[in-house]
Protein backbone atom coordinates (compact mmCIF):
# COMPACT_ATOMS: atom_id res chain seq x y z
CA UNK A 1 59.32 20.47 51.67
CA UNK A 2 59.68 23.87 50.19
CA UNK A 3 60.36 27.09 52.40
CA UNK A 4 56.56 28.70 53.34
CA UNK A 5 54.86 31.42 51.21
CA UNK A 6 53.77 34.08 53.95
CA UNK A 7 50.49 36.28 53.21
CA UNK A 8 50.36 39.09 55.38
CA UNK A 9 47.55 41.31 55.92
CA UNK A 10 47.21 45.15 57.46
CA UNK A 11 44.68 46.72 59.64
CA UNK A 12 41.28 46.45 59.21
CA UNK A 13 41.03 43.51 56.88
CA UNK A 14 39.89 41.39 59.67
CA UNK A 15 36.45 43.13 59.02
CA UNK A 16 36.20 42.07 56.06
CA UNK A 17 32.95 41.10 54.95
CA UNK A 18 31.75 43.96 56.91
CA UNK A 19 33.97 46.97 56.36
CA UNK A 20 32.61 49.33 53.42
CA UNK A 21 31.10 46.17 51.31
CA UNK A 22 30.75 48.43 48.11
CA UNK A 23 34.37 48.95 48.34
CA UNK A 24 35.93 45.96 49.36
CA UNK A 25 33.19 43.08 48.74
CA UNK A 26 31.35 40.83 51.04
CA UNK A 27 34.28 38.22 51.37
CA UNK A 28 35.27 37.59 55.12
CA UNK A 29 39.05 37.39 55.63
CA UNK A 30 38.23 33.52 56.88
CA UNK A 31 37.28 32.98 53.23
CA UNK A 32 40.11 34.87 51.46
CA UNK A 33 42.24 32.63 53.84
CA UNK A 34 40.57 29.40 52.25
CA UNK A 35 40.95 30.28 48.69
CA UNK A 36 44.68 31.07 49.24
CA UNK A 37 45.08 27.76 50.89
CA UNK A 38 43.50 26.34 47.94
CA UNK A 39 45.44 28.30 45.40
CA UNK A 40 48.50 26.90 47.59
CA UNK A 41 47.78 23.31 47.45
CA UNK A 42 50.33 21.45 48.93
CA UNK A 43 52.88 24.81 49.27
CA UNK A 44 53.27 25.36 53.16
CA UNK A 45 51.90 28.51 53.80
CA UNK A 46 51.61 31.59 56.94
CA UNK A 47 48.52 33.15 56.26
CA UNK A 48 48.58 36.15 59.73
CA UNK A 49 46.66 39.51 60.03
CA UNK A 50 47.34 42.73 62.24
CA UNK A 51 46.51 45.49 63.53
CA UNK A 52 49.50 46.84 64.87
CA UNK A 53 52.39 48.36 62.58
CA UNK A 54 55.23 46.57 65.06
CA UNK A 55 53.41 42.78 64.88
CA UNK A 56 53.48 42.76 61.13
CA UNK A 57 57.29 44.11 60.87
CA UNK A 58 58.13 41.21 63.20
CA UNK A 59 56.24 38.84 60.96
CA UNK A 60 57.91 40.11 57.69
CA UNK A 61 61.73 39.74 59.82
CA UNK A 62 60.63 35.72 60.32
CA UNK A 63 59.42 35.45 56.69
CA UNK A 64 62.59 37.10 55.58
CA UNK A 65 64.70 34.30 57.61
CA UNK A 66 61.95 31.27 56.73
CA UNK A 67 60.29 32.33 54.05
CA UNK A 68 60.22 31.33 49.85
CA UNK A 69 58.04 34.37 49.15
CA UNK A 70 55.78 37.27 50.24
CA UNK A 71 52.31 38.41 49.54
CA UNK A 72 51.53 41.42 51.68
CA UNK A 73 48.12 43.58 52.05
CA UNK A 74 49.95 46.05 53.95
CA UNK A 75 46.36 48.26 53.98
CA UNK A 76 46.73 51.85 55.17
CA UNK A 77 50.22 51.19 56.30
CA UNK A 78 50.81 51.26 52.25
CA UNK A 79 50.86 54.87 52.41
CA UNK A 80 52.85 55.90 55.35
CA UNK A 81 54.90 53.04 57.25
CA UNK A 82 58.59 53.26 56.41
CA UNK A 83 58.87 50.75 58.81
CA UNK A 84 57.54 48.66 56.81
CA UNK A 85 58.62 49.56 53.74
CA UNK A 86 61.99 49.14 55.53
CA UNK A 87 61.51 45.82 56.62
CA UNK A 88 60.34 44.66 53.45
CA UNK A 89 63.57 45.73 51.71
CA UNK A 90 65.57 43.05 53.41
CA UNK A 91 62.81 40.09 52.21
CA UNK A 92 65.26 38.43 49.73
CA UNK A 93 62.92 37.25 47.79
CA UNK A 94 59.64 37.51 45.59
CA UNK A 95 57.30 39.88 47.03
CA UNK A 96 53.71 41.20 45.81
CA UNK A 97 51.76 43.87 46.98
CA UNK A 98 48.34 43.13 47.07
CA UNK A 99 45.38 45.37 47.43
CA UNK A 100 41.56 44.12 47.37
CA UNK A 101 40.31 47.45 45.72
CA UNK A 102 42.20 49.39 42.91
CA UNK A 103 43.88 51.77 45.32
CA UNK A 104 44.66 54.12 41.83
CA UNK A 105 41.08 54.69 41.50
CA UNK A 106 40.45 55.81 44.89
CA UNK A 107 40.96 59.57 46.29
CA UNK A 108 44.18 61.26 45.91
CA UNK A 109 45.62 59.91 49.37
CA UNK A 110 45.75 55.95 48.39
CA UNK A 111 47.66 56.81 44.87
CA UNK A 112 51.12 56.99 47.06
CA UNK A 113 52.40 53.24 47.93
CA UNK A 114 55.35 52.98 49.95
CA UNK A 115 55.75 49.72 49.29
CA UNK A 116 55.37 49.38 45.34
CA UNK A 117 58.97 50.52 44.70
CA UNK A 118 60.42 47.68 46.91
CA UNK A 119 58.08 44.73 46.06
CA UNK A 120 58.89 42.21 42.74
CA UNK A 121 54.93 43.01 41.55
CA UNK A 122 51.94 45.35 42.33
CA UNK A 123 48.32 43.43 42.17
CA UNK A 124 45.10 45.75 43.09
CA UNK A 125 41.64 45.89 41.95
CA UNK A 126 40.66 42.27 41.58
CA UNK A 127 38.75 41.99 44.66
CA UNK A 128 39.37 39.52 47.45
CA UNK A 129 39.10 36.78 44.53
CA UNK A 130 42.90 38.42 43.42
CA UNK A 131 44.26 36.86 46.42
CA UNK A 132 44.07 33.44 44.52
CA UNK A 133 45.72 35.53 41.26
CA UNK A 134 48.57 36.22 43.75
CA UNK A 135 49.31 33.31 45.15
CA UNK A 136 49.44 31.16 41.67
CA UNK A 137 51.89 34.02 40.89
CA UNK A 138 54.29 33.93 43.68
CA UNK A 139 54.44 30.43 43.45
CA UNK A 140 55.33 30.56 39.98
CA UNK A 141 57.98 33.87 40.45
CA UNK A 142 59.28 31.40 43.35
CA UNK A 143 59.92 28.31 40.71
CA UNK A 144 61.04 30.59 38.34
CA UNK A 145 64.26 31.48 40.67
């Protein structure tokens, strides 16, 4: 059995669904969670969510011991957490960063990703459907090494 993909997601995406619709759809994080299982298939998979800035750099430390590769919404921790961006260095492996909305075509303060010049590949502006995009991808960058 391979090593798990892990899809990590920042704060507010658990209101999904709800949160700014004409921004970031009508598609619940429950659902985004099903098509990336389904986009999976038989590839184990962590599929988490947080809130908090310290619970998501502890999740990307056990997917950097356990995991094949990383998909990560980091959300508004994109544009300030070097934490994060920290932790994510050490992830030895692929790594997307994935945003629901097309974070370049948004005001001035979303054009700055702290992330994008540590991850393998930058996805944004699909919608929550780009989540399936992803995973196909990372499972393919994974094969690939």
């Amino acid at each position: 059995m391979p090593a798990p993909i892990y899809i990590l997601n920042g704060p507010n995406l658990n209101r999904l669904g709800r949160r700014e619709p004409e921004i970031y759809g009508h598609t619940t994080l429950a659902e985004v969670e099903a098509l990336c299982r389904d986009a999976a298939g038989d590839w184990p998979m962590e599929f988490r969510q947080s809130n908090s800035e310290s619970e998501l750099i502890g999740w990307i430390h056990e997917a950097t011991d356990n995991g094949a590769g990383m998909i990560i919404n980091p959300a508004a921790f994109t544009f300030y957490s070097m934490a994060i961006m920290d932790a994510l260095k050490m992830f030895p492996g692929p790594l997307i960063e994935f945003h629901i909305s097309n974070i370049h075509r948004r005001e001035e303060i979303y054009h700055n990703s702290l992330v994008s010049g540590v991850a393998t590949a930058v996805i944004a502006g699909l919608g929550a459907q780009g989540y399936r995009v992803a995973v196909s991808e990372l499972i393919r960058l994974i094969r690939k090494d």
